[in-house]
PDB file of N, CA and C in Angstrom:
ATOM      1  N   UNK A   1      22.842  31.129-205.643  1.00  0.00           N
ATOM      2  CA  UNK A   1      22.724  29.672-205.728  1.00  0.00           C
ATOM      3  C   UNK A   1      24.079  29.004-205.525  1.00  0.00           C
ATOM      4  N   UNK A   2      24.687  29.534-206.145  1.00  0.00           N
ATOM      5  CA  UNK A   2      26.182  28.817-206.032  1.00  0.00           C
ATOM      6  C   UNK A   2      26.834  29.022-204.525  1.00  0.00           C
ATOM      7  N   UNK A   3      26.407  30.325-204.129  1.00  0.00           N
ATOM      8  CA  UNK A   3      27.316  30.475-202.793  1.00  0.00           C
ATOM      9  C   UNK A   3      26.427  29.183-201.602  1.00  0.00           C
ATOM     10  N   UNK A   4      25.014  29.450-201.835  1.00  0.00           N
ATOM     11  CA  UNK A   4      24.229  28.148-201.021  1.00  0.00           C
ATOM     12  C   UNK A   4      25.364  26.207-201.140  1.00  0.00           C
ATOM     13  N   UNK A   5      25.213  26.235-202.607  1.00  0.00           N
ATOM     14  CA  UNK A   5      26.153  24.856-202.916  1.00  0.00           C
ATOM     15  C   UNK A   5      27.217  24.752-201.786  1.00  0.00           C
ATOM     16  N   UNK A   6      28.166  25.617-201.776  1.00  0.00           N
ATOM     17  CA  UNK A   6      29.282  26.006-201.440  1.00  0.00           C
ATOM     18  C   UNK A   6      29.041  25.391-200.134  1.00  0.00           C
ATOM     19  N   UNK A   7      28.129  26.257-199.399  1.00  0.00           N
ATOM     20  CA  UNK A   7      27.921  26.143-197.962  1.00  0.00           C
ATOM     21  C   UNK A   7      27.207  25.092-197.243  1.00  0.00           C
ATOM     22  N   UNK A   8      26.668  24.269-198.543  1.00  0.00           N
ATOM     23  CA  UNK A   8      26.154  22.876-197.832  1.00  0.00           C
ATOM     24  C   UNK A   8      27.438  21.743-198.547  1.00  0.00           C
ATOM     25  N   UNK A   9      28.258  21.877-199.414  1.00  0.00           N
ATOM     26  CA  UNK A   9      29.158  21.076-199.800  1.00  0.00           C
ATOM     27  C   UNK A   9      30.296  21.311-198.382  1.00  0.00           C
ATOM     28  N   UNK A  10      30.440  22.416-198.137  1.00  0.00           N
ATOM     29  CA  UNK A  10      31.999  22.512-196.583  1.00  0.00           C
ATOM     30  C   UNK A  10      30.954  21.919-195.393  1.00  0.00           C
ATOM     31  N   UNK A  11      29.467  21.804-195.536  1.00  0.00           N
ATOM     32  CA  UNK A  11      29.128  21.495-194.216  1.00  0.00           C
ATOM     33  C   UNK A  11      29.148  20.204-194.450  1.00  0.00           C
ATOM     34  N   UNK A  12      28.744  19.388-195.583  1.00  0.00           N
ATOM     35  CA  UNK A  12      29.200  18.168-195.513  1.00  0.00           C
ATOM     36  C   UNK A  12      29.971  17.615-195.125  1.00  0.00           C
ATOM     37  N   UNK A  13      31.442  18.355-195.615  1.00  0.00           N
ATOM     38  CA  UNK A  13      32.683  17.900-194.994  1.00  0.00           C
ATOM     39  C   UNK A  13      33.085  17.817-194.092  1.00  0.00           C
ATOM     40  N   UNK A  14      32.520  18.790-193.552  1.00  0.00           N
ATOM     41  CA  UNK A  14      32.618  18.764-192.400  1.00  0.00           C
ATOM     42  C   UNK A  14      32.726  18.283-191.203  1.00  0.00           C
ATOM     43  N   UNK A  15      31.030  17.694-191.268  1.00  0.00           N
ATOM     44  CA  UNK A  15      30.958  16.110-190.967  1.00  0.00           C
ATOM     45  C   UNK A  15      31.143  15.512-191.096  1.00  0.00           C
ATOM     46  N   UNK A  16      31.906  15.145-191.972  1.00  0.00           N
ATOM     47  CA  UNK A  16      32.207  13.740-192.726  1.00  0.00           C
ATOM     48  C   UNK A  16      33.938  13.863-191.591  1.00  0.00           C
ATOM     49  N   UNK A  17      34.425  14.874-191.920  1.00  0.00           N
ATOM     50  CA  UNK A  17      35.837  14.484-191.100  1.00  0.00           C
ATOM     51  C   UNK A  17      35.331  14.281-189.071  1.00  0.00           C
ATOM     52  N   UNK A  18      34.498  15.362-189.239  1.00  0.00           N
ATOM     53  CA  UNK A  18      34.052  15.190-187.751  1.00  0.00           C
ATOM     54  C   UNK A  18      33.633  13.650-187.083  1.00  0.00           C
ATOM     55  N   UNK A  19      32.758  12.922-188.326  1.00  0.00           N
ATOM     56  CA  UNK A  19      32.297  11.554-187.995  1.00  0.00           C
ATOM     57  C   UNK A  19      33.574  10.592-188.080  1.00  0.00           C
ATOM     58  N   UNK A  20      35.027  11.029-188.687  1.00  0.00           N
ATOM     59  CA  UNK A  20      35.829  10.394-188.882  1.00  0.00           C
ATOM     60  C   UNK A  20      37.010  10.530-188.261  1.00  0.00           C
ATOM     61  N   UNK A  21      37.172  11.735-187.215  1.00  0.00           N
ATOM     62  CA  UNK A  21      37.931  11.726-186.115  1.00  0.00           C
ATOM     63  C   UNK A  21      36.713  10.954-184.966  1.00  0.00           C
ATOM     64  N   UNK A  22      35.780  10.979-184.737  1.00  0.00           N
ATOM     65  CA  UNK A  22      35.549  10.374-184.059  1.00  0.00           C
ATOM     66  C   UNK A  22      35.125   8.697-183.969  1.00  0.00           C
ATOM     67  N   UNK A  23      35.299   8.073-185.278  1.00  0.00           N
ATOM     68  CA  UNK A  23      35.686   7.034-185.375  1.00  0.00           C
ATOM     69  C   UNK A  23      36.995   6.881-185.086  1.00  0.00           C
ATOM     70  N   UNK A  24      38.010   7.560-185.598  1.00  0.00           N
ATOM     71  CA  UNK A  24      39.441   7.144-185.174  1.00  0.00           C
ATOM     72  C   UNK A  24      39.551   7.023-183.883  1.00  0.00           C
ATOM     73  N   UNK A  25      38.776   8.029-183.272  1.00  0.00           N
ATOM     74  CA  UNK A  25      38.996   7.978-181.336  1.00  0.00           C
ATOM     75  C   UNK A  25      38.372   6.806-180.766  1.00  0.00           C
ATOM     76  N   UNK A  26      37.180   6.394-181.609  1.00  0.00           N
ATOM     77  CA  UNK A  26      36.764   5.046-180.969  1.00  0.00           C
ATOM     78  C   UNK A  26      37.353   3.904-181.283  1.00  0.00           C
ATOM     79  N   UNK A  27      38.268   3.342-182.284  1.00  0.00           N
ATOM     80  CA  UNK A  27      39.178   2.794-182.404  1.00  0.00           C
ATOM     81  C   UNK A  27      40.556   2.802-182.096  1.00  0.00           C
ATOM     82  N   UNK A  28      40.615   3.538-181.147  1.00  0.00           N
ATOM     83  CA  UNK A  28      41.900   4.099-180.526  1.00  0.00           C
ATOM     84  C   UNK A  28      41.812   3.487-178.934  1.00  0.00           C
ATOM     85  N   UNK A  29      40.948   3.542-178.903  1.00  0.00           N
ATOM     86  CA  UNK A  29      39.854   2.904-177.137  1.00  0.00           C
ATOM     87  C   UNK A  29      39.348   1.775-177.387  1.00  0.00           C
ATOM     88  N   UNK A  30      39.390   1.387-178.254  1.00  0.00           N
ATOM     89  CA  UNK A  30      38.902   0.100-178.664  1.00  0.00           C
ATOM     90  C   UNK A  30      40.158  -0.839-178.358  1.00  0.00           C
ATOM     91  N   UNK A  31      41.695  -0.043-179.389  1.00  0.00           N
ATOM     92  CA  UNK A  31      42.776  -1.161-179.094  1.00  0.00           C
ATOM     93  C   UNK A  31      43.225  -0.781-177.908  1.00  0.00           C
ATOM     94  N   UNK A  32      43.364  -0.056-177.086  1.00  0.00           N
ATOM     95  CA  UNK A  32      43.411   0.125-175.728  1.00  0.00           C
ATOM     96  C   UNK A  32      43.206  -0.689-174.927  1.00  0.00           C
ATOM     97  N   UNK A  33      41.916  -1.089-175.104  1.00  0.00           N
ATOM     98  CA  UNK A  33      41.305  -1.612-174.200  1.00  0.00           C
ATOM     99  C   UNK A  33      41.530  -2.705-174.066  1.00  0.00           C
ATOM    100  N   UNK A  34      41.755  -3.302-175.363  1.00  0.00           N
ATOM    101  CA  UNK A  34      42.302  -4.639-176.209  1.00  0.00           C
ATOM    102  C   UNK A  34      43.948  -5.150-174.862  1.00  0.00           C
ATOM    103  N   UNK A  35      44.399  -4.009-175.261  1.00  0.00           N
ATOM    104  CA  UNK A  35      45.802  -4.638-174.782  1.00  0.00           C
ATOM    105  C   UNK A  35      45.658  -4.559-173.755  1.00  0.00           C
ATOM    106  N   UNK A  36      44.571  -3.597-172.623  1.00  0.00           N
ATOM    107  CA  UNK A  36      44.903  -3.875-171.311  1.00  0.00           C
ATOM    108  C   UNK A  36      44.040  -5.478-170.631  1.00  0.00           C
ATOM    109  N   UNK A  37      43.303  -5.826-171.881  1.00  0.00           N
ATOM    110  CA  UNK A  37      42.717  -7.225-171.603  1.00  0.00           C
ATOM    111  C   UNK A  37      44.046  -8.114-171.701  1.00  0.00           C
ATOM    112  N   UNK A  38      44.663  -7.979-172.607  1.00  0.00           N
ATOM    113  CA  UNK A  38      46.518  -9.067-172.731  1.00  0.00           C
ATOM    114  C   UNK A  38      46.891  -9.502-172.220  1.00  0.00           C
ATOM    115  N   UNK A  39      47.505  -7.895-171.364  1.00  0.00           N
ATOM    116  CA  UNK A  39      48.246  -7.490-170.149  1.00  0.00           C
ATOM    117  C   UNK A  39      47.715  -7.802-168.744  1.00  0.00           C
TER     118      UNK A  39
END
């Protein structure tokens, strides 16, 4: 039981950083895009 916990608590995290590098990348293209509207 405990080793199950384990292995759905790191898969959480998992995702959770995965969904949160890929927010950072879409806000990264977001101000990008931003400044080449400026410019």
């Amino acid at each position: 039981m405990d080793g199950l916990d384990l292995h759905c608590c790191t898969n959480s995290f998992s995702s959770l950083s995965f969904a949160a590098s890929i927010f950072a990348l879409l806000s990264k293209i977001e101000r990008e895009m931003k400044l080449k509207e400026i410019s």
